[in-house]
PDB file of N, CA and C in Angstrom:
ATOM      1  N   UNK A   1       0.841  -1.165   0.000  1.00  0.00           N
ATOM      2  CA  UNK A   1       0.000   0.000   0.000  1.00  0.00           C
ATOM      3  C   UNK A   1       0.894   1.238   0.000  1.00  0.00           C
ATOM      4  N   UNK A   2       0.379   1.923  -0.821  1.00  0.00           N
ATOM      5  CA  UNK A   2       1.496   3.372  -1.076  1.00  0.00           C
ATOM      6  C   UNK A   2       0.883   4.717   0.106  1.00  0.00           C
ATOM      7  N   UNK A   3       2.379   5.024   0.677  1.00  0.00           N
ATOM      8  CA  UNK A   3       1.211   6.759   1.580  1.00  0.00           C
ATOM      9  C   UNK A   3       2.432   7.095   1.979  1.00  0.00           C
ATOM     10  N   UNK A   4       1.682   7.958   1.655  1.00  0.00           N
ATOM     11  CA  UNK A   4       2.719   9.601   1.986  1.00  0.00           C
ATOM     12  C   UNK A   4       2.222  10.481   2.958  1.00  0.00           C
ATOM     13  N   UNK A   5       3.149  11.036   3.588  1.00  0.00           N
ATOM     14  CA  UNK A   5       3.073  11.684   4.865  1.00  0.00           C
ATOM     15  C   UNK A   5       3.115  12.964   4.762  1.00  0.00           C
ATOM     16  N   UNK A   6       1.931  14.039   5.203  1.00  0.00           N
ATOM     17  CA  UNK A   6       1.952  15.050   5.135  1.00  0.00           C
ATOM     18  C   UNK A   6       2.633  15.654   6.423  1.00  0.00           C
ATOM     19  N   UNK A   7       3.602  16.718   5.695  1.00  0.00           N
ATOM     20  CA  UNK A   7       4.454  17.614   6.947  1.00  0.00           C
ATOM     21  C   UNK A   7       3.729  18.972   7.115  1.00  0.00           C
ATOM     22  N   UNK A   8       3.758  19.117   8.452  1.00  0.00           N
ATOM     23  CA  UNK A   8       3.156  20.051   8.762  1.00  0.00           C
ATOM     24  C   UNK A   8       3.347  21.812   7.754  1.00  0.00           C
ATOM     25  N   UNK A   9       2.496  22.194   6.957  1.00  0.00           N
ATOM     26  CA  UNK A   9       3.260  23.701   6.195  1.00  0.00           C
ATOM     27  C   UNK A   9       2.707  23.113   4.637  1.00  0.00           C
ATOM     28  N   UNK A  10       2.625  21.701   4.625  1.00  0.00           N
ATOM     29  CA  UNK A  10       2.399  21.269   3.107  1.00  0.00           C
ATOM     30  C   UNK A  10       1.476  21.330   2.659  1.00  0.00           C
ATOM     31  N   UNK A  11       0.705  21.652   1.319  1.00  0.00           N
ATOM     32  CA  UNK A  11      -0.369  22.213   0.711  1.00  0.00           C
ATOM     33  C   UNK A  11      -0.770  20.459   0.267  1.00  0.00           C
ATOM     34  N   UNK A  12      -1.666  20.646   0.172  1.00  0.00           N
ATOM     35  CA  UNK A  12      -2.498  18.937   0.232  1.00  0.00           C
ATOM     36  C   UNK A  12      -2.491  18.906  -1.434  1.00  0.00           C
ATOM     37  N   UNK A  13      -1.880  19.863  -2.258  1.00  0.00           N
ATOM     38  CA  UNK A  13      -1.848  19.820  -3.846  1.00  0.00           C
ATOM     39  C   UNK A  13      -0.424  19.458  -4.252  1.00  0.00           C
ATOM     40  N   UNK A  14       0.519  19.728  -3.060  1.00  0.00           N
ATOM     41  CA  UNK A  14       1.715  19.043  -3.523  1.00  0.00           C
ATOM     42  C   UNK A  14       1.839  17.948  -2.520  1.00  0.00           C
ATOM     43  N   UNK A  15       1.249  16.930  -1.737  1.00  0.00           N
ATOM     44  CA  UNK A  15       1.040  15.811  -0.941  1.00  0.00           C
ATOM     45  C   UNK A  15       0.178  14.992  -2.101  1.00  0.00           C
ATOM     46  N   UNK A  16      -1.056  15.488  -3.191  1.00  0.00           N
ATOM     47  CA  UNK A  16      -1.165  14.517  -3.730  1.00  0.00           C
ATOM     48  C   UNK A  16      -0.614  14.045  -5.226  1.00  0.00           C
ATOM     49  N   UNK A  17       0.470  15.398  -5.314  1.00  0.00           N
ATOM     50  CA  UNK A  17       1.503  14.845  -6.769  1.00  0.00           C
ATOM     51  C   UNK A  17       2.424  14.260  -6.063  1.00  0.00           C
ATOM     52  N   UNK A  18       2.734  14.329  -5.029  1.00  0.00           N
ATOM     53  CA  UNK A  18       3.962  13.277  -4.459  1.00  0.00           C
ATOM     54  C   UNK A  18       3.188  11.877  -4.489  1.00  0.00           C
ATOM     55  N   UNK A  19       2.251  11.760  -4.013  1.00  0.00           N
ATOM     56  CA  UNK A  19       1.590  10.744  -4.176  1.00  0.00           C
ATOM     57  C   UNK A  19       0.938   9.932  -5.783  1.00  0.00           C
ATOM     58  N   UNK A  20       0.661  10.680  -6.611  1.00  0.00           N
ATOM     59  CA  UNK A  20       0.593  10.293  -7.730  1.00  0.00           C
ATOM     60  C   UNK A  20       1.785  10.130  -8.341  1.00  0.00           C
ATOM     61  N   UNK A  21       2.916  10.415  -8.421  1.00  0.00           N
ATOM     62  CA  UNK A  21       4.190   9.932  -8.598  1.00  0.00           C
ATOM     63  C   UNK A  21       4.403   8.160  -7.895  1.00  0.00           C
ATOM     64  N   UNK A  22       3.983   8.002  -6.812  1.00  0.00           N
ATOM     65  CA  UNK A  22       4.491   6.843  -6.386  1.00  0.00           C
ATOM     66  C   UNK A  22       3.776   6.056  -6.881  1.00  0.00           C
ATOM     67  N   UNK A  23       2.504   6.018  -7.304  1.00  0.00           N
ATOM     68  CA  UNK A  23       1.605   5.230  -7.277  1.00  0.00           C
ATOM     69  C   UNK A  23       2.384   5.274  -9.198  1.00  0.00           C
ATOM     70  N   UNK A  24       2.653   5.921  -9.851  1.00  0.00           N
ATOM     71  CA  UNK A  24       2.713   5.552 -10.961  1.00  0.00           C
ATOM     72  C   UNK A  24       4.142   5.020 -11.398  1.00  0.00           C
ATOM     73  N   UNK A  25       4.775   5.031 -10.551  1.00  0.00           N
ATOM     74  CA  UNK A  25       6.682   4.911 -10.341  1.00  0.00           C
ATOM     75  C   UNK A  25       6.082   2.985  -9.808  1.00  0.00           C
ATOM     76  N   UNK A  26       5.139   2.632  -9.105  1.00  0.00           N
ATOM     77  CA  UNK A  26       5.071   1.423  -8.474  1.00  0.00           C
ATOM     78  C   UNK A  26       4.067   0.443  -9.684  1.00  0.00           C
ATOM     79  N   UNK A  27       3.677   1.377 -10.893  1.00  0.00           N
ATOM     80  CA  UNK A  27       2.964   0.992 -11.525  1.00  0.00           C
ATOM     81  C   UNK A  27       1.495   0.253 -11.298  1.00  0.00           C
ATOM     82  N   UNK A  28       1.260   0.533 -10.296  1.00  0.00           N
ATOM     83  CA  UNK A  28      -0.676   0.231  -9.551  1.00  0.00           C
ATOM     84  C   UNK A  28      -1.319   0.650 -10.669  1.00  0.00           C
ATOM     85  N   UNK A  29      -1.235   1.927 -11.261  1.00  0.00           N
ATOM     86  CA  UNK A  29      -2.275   2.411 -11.962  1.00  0.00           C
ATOM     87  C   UNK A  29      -2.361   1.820 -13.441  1.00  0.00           C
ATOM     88  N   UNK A  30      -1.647   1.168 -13.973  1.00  0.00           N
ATOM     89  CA  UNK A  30      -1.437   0.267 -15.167  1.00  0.00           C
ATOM     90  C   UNK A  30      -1.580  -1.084 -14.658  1.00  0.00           C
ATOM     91  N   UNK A  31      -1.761  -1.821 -13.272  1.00  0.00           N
ATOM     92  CA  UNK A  31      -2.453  -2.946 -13.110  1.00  0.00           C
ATOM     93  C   UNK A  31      -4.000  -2.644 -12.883  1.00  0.00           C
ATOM     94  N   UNK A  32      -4.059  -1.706 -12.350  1.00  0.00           N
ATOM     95  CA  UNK A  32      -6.148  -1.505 -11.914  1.00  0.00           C
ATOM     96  C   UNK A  32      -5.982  -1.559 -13.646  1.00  0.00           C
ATOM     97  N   UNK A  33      -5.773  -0.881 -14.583  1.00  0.00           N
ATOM     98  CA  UNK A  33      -6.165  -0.631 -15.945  1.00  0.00           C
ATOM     99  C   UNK A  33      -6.510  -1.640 -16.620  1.00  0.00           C
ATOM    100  N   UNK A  34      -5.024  -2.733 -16.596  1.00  0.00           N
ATOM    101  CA  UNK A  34      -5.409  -3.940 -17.004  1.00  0.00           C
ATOM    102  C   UNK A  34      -6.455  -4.963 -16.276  1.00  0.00           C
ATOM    103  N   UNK A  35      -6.367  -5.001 -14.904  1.00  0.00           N
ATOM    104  CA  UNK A  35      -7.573  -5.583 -14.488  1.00  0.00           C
ATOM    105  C   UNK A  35      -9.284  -5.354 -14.651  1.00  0.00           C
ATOM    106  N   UNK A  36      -9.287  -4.136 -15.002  1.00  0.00           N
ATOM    107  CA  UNK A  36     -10.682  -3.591 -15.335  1.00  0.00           C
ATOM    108  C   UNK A  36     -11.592  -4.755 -15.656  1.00  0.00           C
ATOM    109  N   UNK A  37     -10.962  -5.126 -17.175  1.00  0.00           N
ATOM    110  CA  UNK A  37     -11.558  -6.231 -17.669  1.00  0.00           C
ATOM    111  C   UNK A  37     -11.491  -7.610 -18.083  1.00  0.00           C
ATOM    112  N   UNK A  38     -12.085  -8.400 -18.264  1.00  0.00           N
ATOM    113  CA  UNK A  38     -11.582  -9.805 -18.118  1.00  0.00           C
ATOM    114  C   UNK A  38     -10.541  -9.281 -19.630  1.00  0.00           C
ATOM    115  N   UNK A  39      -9.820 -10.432 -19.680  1.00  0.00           N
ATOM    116  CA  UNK A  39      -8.625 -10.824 -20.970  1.00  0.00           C
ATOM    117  C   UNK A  39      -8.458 -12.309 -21.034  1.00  0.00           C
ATOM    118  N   UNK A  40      -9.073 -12.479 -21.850  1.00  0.00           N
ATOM    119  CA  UNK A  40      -8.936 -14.029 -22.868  1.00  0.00           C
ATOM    120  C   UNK A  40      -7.631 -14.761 -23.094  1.00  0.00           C
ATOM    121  N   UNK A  41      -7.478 -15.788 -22.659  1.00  0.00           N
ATOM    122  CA  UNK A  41      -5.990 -16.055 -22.614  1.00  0.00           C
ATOM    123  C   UNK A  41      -5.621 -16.258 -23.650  1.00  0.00           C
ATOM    124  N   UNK A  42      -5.947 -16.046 -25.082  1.00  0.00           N
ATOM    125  CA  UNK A  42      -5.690 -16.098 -26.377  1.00  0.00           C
ATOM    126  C   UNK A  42      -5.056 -14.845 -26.243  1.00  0.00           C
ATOM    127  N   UNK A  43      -5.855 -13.724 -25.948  1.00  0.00           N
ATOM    128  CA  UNK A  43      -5.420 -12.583 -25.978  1.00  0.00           C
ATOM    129  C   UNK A  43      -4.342 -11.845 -25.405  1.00  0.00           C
ATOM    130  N   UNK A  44      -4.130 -12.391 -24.567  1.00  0.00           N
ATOM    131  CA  UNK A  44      -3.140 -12.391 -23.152  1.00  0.00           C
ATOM    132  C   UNK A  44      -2.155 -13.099 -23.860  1.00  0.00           C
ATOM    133  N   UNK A  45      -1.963 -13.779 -24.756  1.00  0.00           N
ATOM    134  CA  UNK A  45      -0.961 -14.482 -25.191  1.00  0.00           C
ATOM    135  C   UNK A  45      -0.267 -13.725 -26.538  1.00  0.00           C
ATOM    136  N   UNK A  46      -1.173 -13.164 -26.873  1.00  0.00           N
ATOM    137  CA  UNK A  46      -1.197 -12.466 -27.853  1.00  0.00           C
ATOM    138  C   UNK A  46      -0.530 -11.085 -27.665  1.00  0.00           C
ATOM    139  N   UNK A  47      -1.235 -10.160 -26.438  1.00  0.00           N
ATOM    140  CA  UNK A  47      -0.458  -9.509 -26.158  1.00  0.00           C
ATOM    141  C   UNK A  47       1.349  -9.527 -25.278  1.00  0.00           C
ATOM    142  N   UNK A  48       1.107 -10.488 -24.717  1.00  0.00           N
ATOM    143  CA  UNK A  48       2.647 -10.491 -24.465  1.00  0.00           C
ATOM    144  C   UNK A  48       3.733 -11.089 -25.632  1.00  0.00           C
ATOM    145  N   UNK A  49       3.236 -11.495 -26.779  1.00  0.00           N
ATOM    146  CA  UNK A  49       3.994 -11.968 -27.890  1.00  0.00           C
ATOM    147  C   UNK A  49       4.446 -10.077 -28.483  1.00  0.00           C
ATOM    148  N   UNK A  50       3.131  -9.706 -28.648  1.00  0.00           N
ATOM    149  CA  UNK A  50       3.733  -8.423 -29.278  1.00  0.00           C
ATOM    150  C   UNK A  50       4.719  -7.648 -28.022  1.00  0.00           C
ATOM    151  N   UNK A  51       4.505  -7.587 -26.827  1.00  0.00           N
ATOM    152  CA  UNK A  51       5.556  -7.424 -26.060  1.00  0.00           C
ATOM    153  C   UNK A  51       7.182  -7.462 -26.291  1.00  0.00           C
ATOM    154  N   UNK A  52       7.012  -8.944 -26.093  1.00  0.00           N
ATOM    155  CA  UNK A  52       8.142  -9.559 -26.483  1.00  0.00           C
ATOM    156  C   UNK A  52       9.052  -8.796 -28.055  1.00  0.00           C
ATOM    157  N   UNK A  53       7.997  -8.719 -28.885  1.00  0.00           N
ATOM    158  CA  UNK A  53       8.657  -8.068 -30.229  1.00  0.00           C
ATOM    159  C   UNK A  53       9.324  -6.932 -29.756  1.00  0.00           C
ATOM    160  N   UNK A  54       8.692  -6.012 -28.935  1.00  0.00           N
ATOM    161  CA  UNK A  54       8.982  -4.875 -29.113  1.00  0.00           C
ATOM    162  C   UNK A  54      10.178  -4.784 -28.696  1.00  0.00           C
ATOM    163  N   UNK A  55      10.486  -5.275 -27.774  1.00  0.00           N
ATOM    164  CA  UNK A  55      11.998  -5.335 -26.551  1.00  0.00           C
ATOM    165  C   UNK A  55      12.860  -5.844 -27.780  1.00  0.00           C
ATOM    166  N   UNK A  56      12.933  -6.604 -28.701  1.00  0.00           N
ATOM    167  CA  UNK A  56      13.976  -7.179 -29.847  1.00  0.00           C
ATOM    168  C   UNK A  56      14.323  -6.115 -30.279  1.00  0.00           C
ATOM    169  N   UNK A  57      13.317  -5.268 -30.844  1.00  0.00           N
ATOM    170  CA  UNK A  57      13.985  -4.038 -31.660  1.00  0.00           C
ATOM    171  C   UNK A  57      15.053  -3.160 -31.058  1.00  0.00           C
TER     172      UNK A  57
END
């Protein structure tokens, strides 16, 4: 679980870009994305093949 600690003086607008930084540095927000919806293991197979391509280049 990601949290950040507000110091006393800190504006709650830069407590929640520190916080949206971690959460996207820990990559959470690209697993909720992919979990949203089911994925077909055809598809799932499918997409990590094109994965795989890309890293060759």
């Amino acid at each position: 679980m990601t949290e950040v600690e507000v110091s006393p003086g800190e504006s709650i607008e830069s407590a929640l870009k520190r916080f949206k930084k971690k959460i996207q540095k820990a990559g959470i927000l690209s697993e909720i994305k992919r979990r949203e919806r089911h994925e077909k293991p055809s598809m799932k197979r499918k997409r990590k093949a094109e994965a795989s391509r890309k890293r060759r280049r």
